[in-house]
Protein backbone atom coordinates (compact mmCIF):
# COMPACT_ATOMS: atom_id res chain seq x y z
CA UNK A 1 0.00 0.00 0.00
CA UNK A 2 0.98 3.33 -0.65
CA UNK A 3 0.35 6.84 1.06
CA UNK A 4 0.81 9.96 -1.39
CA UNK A 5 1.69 13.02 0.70
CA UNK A 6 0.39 16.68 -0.38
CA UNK A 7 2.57 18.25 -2.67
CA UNK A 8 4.18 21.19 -1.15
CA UNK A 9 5.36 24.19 -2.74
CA UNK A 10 7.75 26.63 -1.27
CA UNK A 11 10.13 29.66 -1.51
CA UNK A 12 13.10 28.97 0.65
CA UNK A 13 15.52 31.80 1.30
CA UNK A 14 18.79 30.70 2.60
CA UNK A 15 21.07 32.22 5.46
CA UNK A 16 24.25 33.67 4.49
CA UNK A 17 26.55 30.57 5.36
CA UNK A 18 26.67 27.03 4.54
CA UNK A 19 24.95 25.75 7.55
CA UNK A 20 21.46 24.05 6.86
CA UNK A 21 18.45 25.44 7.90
CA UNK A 22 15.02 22.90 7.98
CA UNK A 23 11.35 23.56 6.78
CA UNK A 24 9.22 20.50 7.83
CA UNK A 25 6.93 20.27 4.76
CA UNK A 26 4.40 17.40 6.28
CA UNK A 27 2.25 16.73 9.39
CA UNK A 28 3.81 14.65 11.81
CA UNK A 29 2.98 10.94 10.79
CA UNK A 30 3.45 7.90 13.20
CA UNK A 31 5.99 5.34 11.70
CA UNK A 32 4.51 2.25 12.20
CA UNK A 33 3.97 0.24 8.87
CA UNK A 34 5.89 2.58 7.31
CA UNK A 35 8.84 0.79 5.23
CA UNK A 36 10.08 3.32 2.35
CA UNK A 37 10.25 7.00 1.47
CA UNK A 38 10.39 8.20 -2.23
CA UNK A 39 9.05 10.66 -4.62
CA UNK A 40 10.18 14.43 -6.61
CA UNK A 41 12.31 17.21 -5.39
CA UNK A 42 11.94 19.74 -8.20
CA UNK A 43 13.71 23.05 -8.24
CA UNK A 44 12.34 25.62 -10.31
CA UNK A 45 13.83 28.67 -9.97
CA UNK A 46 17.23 29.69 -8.07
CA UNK A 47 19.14 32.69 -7.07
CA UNK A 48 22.60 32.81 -5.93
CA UNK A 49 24.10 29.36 -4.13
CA UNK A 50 21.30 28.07 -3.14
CA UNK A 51 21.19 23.84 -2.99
CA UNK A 52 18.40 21.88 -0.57
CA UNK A 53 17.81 17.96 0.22
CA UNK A 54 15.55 15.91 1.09
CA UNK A 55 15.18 15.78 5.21
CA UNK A 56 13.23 13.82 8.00
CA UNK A 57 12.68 14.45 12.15
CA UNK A 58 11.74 12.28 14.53
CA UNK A 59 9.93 12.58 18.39
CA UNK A 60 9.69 9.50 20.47
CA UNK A 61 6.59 10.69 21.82
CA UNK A 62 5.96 14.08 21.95
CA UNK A 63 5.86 16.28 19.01
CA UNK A 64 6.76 19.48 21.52
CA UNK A 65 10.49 17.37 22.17
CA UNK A 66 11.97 16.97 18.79
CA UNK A 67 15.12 15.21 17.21
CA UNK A 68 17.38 17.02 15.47
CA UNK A 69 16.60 16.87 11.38
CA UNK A 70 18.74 14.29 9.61
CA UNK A 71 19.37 14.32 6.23
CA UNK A 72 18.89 10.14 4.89
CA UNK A 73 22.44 9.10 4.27
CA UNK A 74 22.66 5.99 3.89
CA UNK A 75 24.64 4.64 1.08
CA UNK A 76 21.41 2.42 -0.25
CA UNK A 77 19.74 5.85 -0.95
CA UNK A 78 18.90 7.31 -3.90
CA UNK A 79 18.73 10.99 -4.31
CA UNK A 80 19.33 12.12 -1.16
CA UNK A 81 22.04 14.64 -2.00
CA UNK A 82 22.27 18.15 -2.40
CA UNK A 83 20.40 19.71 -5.23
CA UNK A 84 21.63 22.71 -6.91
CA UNK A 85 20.42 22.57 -10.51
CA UNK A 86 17.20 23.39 -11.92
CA UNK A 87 15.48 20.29 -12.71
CA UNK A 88 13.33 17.72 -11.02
CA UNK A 89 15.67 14.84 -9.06
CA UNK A 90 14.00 11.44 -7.82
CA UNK A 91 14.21 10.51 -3.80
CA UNK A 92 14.38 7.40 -2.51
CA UNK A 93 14.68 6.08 0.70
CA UNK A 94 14.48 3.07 4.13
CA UNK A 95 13.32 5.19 6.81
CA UNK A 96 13.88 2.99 9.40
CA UNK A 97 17.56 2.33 8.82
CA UNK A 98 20.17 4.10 11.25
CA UNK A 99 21.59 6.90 8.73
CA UNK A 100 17.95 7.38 7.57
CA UNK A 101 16.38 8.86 10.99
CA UNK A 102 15.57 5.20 11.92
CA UNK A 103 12.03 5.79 12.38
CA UNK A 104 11.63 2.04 13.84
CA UNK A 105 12.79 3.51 17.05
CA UNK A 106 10.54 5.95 17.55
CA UNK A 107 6.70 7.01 17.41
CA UNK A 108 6.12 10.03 14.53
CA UNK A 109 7.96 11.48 12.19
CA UNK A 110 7.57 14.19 9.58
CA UNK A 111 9.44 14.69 6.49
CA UNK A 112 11.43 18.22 5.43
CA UNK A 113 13.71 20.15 3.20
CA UNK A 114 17.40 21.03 4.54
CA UNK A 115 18.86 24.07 2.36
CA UNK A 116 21.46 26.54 2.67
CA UNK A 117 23.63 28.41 0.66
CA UNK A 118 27.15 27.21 -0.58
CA UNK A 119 28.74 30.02 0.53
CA UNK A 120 28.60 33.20 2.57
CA UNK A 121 26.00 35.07 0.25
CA UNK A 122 22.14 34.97 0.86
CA UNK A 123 20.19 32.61 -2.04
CA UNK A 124 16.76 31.61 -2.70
CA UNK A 125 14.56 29.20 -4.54
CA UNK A 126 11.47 27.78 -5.38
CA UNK A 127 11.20 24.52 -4.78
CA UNK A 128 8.33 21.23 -4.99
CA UNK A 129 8.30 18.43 -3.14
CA UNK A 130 6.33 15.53 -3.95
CA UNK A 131 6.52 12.36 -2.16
CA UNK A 132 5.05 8.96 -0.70
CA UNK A 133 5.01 6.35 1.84
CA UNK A 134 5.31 2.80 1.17
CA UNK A 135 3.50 0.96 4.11
């Protein structure tokens, strides 16, 4: 069975710096059944050094005490790299493996983008997500 999640689209503007900054982009979804992550990150429009990735969080419990957002990095992925090109890039991804958030550990989870800039200037850009759950 799959779940197809909204289709979100955003303008992110990026800090001056390379360090990430998140945007959850979904509800927070409990992660039982849930065995892969895929789908579309499509960017549209870009100014400056501006790059994003794919991104997930996790809570135990309590969607007030978060864990830090992770980008999937296992080496099984697919698409789970920075993207600073316009063009649409497919995602693909076991949630529930260590490098991936591990979402069998814990109760919800909601997926994101993590963008920055590769440098020390300010960018921007407009950006789609599109993606499902396989349960």
């Amino acid at each position: 069975m799959q779940q197809i999640l909204q289709e979100v689209r955003i303008q992110l503007v990026s800090a001056a710096g390379t360090t990430d900054l998140w945007q959850d982009t979904s509800p927070w979804m409990p992660t039982l059944g849930v065995a892969m992550v895929r789908g579309t990150l499509t960017l549209c429009d870009k100014l400056g050094n501006f790059r994003f990735r794919i991104g997930i969080q996790t809570t135990p419990a309590d969607i007030e005490i978060v864990d830090v957002a992770v980008n999937p990095s296992d080496a099984t992925n697919t698409g789970t790299g920075y993207i600073t090109a316009l063009g649409r890039n497919f995602f693909n991804f076991d949630p529930t493996r260590a490098g991936n958030g591990n979402i069998s550990t814990k109760g919800y989870f909601r997926l994101g983008l993590l963008y920055s800039s590769t440098d020390a200037t300010v960018g921007r850009g407009d950006v789609i997500l599109k993606a499902a759950l396989d349960m």
